[in-house]
N, C-alpha and C. Protein backbone atom coordinates (compact mmCIF):
# COMPACT_ATOMS: atom_id res chain seq x y z
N UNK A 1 -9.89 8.36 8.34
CA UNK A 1 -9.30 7.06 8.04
C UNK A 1 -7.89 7.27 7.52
N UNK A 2 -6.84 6.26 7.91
CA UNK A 2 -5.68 6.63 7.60
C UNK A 2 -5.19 4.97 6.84
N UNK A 3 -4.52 5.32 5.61
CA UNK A 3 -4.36 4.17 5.35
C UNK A 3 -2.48 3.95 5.10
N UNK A 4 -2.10 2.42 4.87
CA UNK A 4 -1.20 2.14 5.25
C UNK A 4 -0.15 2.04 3.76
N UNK A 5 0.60 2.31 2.96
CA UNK A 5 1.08 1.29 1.80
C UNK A 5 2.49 0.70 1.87
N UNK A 6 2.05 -0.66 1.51
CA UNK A 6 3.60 -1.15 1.41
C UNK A 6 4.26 -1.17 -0.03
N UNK A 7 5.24 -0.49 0.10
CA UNK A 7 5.64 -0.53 -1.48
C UNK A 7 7.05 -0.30 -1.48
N UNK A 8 7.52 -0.16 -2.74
CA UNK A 8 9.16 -0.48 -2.56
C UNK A 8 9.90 0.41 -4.02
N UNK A 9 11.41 1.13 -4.01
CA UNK A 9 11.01 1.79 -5.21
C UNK A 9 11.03 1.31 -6.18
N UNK A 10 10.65 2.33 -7.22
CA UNK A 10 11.08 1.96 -8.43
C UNK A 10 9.58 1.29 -9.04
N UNK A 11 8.40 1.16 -8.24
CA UNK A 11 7.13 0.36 -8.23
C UNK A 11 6.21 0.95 -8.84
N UNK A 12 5.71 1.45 -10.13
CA UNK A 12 4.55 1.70 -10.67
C UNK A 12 2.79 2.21 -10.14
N UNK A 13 2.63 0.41 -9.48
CA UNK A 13 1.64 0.27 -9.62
C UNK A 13 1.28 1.32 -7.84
N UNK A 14 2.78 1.35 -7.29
CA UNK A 14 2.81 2.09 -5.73
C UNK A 14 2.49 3.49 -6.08
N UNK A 15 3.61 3.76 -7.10
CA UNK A 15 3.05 5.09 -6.88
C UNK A 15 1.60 5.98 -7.48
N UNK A 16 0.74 4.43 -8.43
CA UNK A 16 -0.14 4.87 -9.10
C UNK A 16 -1.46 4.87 -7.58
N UNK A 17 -0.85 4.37 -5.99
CA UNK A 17 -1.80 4.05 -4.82
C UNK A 17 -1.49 5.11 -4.50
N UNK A 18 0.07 6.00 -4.28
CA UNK A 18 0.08 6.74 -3.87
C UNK A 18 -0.97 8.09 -4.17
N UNK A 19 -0.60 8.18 -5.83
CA UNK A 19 -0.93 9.22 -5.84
C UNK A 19 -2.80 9.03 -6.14
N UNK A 20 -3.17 8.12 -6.02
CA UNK A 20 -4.84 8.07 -5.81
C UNK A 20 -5.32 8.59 -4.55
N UNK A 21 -4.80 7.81 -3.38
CA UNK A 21 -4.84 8.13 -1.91
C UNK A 21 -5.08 9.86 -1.78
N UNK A 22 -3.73 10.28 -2.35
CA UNK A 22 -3.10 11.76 -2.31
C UNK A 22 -4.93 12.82 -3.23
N UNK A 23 -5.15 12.49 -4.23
CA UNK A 23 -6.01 12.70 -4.76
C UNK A 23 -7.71 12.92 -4.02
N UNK A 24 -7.46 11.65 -3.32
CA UNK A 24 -8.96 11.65 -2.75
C UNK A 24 -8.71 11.96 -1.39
N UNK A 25 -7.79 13.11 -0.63
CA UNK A 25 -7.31 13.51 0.51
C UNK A 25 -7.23 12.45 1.29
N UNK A 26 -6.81 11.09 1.07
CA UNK A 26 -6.55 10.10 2.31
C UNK A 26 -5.14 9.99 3.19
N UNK A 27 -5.27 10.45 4.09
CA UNK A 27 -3.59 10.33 4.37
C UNK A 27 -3.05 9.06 4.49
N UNK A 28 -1.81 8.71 4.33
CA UNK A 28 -1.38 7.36 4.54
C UNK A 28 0.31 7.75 4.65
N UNK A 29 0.68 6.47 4.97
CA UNK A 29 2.12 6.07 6.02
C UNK A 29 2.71 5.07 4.88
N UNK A 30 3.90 5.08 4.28
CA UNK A 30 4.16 4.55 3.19
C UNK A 30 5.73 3.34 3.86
N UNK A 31 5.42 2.35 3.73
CA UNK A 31 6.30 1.61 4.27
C UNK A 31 7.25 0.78 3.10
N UNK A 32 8.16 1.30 2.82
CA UNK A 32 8.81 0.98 1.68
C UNK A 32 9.99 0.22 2.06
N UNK A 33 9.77 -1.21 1.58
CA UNK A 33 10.65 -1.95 1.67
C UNK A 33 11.78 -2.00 1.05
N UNK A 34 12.24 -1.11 0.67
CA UNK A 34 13.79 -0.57 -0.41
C UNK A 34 14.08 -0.34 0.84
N UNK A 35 13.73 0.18 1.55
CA UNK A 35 14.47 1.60 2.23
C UNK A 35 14.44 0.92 4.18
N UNK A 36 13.21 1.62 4.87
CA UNK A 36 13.16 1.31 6.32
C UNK A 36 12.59 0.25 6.54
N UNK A 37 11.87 -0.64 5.61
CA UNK A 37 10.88 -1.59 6.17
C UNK A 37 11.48 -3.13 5.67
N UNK A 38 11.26 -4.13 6.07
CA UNK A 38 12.06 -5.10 5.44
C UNK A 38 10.90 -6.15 4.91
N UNK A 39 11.06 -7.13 4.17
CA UNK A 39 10.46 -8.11 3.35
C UNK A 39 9.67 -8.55 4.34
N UNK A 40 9.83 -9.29 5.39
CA UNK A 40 9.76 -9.54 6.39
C UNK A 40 8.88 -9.26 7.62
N UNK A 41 8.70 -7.96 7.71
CA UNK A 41 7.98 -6.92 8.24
C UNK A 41 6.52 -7.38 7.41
N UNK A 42 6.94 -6.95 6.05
CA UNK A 42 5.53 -7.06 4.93
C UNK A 42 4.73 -8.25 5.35
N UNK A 43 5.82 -9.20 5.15
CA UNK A 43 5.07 -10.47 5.28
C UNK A 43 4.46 -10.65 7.09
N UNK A 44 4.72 -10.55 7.51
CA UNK A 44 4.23 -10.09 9.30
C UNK A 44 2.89 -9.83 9.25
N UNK A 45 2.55 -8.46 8.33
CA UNK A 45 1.32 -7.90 7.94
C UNK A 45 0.45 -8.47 7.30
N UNK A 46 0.92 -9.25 5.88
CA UNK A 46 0.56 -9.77 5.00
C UNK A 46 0.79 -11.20 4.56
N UNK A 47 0.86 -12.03 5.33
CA UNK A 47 1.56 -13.40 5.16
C UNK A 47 1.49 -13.87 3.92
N UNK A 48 0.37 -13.46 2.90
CA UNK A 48 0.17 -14.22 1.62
C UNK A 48 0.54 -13.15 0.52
N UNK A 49 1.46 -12.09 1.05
CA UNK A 49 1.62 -11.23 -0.39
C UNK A 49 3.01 -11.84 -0.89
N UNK A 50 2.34 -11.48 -2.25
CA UNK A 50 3.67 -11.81 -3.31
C UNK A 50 3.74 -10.43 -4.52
N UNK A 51 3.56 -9.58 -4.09
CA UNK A 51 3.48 -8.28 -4.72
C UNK A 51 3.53 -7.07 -3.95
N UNK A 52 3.86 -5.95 -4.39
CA UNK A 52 3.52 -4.84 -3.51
C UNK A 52 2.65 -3.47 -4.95
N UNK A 53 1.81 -2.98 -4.28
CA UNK A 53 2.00 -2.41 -2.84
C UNK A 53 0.71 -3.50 -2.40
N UNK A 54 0.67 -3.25 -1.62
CA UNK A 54 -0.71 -3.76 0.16
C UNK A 54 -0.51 -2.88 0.64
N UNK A 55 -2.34 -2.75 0.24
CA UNK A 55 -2.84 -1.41 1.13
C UNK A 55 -4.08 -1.62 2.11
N UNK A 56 -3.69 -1.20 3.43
CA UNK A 56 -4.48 -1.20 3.97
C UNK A 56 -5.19 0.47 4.49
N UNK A 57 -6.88 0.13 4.37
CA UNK A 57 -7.46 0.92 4.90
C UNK A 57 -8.11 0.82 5.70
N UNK A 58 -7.71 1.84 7.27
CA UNK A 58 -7.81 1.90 8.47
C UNK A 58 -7.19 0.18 8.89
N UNK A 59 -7.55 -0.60 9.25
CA UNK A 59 -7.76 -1.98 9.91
C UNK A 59 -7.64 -3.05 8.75
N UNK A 60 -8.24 -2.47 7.48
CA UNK A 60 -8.42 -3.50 6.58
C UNK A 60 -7.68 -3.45 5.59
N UNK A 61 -7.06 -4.63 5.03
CA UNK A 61 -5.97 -4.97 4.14
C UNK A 61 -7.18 -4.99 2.82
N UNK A 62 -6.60 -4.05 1.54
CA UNK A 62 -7.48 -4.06 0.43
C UNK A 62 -6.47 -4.33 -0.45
N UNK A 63 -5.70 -4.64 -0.63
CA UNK A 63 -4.98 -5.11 -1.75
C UNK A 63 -3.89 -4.62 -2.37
N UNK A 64 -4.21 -4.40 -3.94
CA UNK A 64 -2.81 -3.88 -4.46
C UNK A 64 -3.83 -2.65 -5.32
N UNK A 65 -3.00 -2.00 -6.33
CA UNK A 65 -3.82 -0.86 -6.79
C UNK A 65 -4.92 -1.10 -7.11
N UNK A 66 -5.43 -2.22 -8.31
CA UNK A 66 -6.63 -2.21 -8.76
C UNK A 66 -7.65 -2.33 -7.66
N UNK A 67 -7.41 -3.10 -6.48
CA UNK A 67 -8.34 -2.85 -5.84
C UNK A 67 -8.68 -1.79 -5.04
N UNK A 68 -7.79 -1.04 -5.07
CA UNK A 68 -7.57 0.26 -3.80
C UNK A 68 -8.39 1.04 -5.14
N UNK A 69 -8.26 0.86 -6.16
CA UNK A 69 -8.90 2.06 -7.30
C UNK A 69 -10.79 1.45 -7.49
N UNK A 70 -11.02 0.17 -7.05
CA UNK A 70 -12.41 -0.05 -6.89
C UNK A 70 -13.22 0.36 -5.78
N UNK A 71 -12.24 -0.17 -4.86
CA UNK A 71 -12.94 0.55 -3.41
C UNK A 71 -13.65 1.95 -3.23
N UNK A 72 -12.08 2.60 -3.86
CA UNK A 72 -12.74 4.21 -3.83
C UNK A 72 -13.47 5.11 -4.99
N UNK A 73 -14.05 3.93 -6.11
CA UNK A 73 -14.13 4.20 -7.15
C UNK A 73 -16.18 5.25 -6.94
């Protein structure tokens, strides 16, 4: 399973997904809207976010950290 994060810098709660993901060997593709990805894009994916990160695993959109830290809890 490969999962997706949208996050942007300077973001806490991103890099607290990152480095969980990283932890429980999940690979993932980090789409950071500072940088290559635009607001825009996010919202494409996510029409109702008003936060980052959004993470999706494989197919499925799970949220922001706390939930990405229940899922795999």
């Amino acid at each position: 399973m490969k999962a997706i994060v949208w996050s942007k810098d300077q973001c806490p709660f991103c890099d607290q997904a990152k480095n969980l993901l990283k932890a429980k060997g999940i690979e993932f593709e980090e789409r950071n809207v500072s940088k290559d990805w635009t607001r825009e894009q996010l919202l494409e994916a996510v029409p109702n976010a008003r936060t980052v990160p959004q993470i999706f695993l494989g197919e499925e959109l799970v949220g922001g950290f706390n939930e990405l830290r229940q899922r795999l809890a």
